[in-house]
N, C-alpha and C. Protein backbone atom coordinates (compact mmCIF):
# COMPACT_ATOMS: atom_id res chain seq x y z
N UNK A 1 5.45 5.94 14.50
CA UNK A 1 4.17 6.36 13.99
C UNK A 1 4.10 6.08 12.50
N UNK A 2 2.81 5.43 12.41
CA UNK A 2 2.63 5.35 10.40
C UNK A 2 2.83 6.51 9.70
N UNK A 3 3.81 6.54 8.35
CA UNK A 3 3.70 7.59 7.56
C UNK A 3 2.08 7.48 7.11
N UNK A 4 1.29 8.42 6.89
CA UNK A 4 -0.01 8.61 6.34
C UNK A 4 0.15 8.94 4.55
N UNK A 5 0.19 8.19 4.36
CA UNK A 5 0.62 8.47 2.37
C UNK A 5 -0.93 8.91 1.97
N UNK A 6 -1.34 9.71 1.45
CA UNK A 6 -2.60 9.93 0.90
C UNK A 6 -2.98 9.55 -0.37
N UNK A 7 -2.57 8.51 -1.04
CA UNK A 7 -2.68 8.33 -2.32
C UNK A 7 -2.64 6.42 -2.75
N UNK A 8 -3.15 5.65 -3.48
CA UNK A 8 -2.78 4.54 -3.65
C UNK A 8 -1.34 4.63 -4.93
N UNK A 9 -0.45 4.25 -4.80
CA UNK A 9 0.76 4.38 -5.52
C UNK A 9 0.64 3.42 -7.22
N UNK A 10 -0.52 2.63 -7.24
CA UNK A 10 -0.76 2.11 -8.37
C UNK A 10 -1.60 3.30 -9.57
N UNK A 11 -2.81 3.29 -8.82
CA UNK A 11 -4.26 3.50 -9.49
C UNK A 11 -3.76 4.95 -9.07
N UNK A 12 -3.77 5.91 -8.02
CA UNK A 12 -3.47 7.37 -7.32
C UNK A 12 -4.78 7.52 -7.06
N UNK A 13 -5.94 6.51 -6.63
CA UNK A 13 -7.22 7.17 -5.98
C UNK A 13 -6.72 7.65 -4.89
N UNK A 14 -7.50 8.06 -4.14
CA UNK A 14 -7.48 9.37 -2.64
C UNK A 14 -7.17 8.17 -1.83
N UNK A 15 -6.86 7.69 -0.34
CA UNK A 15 -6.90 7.37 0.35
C UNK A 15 -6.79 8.33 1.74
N UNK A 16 -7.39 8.91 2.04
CA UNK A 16 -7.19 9.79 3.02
C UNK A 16 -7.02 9.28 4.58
N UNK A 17 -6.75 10.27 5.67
CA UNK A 17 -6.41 9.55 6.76
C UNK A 17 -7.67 8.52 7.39
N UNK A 18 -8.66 8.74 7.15
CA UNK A 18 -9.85 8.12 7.41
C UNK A 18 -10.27 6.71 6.97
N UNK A 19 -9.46 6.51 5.33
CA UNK A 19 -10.10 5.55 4.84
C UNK A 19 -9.70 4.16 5.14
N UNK A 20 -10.70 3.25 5.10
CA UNK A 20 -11.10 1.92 5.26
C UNK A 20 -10.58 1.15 4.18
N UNK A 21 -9.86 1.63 2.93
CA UNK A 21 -9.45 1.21 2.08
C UNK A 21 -7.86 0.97 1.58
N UNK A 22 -7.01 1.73 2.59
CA UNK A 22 -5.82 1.98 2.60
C UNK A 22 -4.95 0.82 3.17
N UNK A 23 -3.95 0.14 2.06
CA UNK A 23 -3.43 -1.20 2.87
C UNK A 23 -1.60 -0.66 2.57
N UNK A 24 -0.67 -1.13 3.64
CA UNK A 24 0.31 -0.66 3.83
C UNK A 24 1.52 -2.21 3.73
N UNK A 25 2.33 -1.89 3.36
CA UNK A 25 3.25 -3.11 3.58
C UNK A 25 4.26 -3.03 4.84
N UNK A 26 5.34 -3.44 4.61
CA UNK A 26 6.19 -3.17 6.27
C UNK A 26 7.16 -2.29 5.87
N UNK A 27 7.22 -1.49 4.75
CA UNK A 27 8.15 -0.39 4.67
C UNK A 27 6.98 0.74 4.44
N UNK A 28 5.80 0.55 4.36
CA UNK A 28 4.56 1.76 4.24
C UNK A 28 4.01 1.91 3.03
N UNK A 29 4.58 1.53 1.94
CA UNK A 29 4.06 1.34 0.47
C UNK A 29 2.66 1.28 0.72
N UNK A 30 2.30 2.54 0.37
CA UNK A 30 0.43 2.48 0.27
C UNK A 30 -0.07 1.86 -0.94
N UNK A 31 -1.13 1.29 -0.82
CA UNK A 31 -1.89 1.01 -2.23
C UNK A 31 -3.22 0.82 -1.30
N UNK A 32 -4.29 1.08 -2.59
CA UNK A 32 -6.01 0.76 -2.45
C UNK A 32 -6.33 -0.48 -2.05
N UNK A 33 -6.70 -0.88 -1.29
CA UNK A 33 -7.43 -1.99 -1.43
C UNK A 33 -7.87 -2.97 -2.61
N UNK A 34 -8.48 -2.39 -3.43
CA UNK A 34 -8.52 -2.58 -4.87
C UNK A 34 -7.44 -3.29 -5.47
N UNK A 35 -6.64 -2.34 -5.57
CA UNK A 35 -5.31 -2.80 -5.95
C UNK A 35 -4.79 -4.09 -5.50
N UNK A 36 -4.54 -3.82 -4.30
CA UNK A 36 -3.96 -5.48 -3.64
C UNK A 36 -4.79 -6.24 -3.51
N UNK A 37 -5.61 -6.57 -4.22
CA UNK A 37 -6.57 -7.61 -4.22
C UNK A 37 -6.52 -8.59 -5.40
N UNK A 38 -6.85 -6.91 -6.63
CA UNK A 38 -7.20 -7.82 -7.85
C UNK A 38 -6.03 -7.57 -8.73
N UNK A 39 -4.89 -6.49 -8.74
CA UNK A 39 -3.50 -6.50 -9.18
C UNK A 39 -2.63 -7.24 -9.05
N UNK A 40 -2.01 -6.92 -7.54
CA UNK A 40 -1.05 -6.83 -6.86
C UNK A 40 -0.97 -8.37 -6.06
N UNK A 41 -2.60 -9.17 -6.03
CA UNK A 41 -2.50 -10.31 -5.37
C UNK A 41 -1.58 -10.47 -3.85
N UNK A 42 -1.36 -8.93 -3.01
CA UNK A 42 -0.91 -9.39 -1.60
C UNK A 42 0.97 -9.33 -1.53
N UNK A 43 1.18 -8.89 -2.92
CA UNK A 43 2.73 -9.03 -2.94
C UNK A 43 2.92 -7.24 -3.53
N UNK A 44 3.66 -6.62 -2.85
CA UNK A 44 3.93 -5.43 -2.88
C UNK A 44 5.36 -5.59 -4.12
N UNK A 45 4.95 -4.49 -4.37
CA UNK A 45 5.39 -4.47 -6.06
C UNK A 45 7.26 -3.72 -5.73
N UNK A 46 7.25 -3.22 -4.62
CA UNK A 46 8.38 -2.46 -4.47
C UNK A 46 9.76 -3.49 -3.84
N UNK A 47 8.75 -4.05 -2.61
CA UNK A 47 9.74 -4.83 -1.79
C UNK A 47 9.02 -6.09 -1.82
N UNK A 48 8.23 -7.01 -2.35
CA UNK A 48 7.43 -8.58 -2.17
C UNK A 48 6.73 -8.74 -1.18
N UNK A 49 6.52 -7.87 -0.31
CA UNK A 49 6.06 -7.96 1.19
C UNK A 49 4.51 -7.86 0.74
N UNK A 50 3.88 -8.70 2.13
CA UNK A 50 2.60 -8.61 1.78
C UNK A 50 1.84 -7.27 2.40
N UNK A 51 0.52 -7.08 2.42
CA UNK A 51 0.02 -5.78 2.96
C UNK A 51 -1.25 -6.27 4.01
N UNK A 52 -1.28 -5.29 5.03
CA UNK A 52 -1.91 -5.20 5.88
C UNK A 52 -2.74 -3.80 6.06
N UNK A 53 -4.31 -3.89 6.20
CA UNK A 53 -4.91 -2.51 6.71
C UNK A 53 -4.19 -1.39 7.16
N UNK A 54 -3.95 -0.11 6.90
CA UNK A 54 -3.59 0.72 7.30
C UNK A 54 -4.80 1.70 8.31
N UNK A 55 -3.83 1.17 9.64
CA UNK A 55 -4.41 2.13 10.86
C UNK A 55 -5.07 3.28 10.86
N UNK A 56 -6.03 3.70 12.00
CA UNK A 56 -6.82 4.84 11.28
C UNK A 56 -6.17 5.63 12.59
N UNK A 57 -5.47 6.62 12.09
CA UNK A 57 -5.39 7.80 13.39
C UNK A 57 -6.71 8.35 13.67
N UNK A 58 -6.90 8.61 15.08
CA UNK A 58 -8.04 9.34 15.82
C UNK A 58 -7.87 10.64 15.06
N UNK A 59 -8.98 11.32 14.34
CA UNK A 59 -9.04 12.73 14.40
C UNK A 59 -8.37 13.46 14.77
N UNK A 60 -8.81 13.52 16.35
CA UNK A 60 -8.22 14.58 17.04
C UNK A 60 -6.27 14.85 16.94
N UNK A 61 -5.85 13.63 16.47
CA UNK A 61 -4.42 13.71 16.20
C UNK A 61 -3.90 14.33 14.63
N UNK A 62 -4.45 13.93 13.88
CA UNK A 62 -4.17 14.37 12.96
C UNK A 62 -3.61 15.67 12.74
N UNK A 63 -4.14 17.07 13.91
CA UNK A 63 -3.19 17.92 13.18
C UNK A 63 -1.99 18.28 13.86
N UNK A 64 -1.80 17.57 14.93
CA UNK A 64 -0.01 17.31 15.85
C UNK A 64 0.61 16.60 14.54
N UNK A 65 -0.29 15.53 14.18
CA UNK A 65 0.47 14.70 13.13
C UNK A 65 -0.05 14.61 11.89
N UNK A 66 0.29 15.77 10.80
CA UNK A 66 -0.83 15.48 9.59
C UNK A 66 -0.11 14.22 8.82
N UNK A 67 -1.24 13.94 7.82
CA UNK A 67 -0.67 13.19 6.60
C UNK A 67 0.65 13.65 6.15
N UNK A 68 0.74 12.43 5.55
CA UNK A 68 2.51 12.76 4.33
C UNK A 68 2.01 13.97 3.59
N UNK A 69 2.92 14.70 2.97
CA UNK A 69 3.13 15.43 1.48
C UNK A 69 3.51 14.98 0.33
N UNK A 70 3.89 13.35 0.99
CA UNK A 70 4.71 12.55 -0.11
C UNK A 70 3.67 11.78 -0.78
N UNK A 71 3.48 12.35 -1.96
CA UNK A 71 2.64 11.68 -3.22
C UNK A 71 3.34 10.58 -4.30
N UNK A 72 3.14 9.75 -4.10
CA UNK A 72 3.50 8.42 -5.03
C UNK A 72 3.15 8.09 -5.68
N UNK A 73 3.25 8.25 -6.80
CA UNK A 73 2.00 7.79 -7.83
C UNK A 73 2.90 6.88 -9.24
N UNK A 74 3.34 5.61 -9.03
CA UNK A 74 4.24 5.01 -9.96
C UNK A 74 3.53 3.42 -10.56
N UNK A 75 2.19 3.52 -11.36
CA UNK A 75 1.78 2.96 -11.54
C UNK A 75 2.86 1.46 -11.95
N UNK A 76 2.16 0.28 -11.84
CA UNK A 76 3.25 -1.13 -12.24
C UNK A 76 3.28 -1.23 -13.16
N UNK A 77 4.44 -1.48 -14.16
CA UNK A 77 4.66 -2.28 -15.60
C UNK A 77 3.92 -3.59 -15.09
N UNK A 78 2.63 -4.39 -15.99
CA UNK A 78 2.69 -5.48 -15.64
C UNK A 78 3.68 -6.49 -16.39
N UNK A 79 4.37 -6.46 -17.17
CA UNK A 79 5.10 -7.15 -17.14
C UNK A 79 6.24 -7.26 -16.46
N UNK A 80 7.06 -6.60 -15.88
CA UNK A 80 7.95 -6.43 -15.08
C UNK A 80 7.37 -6.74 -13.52
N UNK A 81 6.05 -6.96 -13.26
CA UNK A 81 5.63 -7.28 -11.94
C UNK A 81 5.09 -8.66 -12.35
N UNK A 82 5.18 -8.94 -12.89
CA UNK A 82 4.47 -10.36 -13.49
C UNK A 82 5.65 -11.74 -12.51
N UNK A 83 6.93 -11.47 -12.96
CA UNK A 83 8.00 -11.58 -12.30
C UNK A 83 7.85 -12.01 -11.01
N UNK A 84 7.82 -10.84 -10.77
CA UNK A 84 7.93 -10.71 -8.74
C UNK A 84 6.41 -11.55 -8.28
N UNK A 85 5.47 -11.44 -9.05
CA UNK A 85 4.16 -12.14 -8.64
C UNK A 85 4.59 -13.34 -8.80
N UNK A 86 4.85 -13.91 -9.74
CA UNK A 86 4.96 -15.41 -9.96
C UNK A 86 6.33 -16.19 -8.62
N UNK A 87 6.76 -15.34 -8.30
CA UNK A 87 7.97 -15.64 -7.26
C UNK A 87 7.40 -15.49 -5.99
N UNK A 88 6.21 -14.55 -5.72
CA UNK A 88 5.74 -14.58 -4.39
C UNK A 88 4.46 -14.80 -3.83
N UNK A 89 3.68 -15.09 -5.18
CA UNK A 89 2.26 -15.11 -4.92
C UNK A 89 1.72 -16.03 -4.07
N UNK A 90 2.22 -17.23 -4.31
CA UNK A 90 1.83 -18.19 -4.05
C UNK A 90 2.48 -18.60 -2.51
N UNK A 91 3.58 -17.43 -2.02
CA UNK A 91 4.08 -18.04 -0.75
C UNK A 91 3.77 -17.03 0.02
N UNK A 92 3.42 -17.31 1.45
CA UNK A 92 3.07 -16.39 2.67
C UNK A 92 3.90 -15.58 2.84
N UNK A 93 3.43 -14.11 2.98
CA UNK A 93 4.85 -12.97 3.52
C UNK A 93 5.02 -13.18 4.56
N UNK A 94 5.10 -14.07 5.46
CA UNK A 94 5.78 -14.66 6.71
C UNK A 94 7.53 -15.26 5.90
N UNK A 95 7.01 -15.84 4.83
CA UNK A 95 8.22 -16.98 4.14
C UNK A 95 8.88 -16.19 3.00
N UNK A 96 8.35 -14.98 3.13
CA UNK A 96 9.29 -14.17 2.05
C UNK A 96 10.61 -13.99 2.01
């Protein structure tokens, strides 16, 4: 089951279990939409992996299974991600 992170880990807008805006990598690293678009360019800042929509749990599940408690909020040095962008931007997270 997806951890539900409620937070984008760059910017810390809301992403709640609902939202349409929430993109996840393959270890769960949340970020905004926003973010991986016009930041992050698709390369996750933690592990290089790219990001994909994060799933919307049905309602009715949510309270068998609530959201995380785990708040992340570790905005990027851009220079220190500048790095990892220039090493992965340009290649598919299939070829990572």
């Amino acid at each position: 089951m997806v951890e539900i992170r409620t937070n984008c880990e760059n910017c810390n807008s809301a992403l709640p279990p609902n939202s349409e805006d929430a993109m996840i990598c393959g270890f769960e690293c949340t970020f905004c939409k926003s973010c991986v678009e016009t930041i992050l360019h698709n390369v996750c800042p933690n592990c290089g992996g790219g990001f994909e929509k994060r799933p919307i749990m049905p309602a009715r599940y949510l309270a068998k299974n609530p959201p995380s408690e785990k708040h992340i909020y570790k905005p990027i040095d851009p220079l220190q991600f500048q790095q990892l962008l220039d090493k992965y931007k340009n290649v598919p997270p299939s070829d990572r």
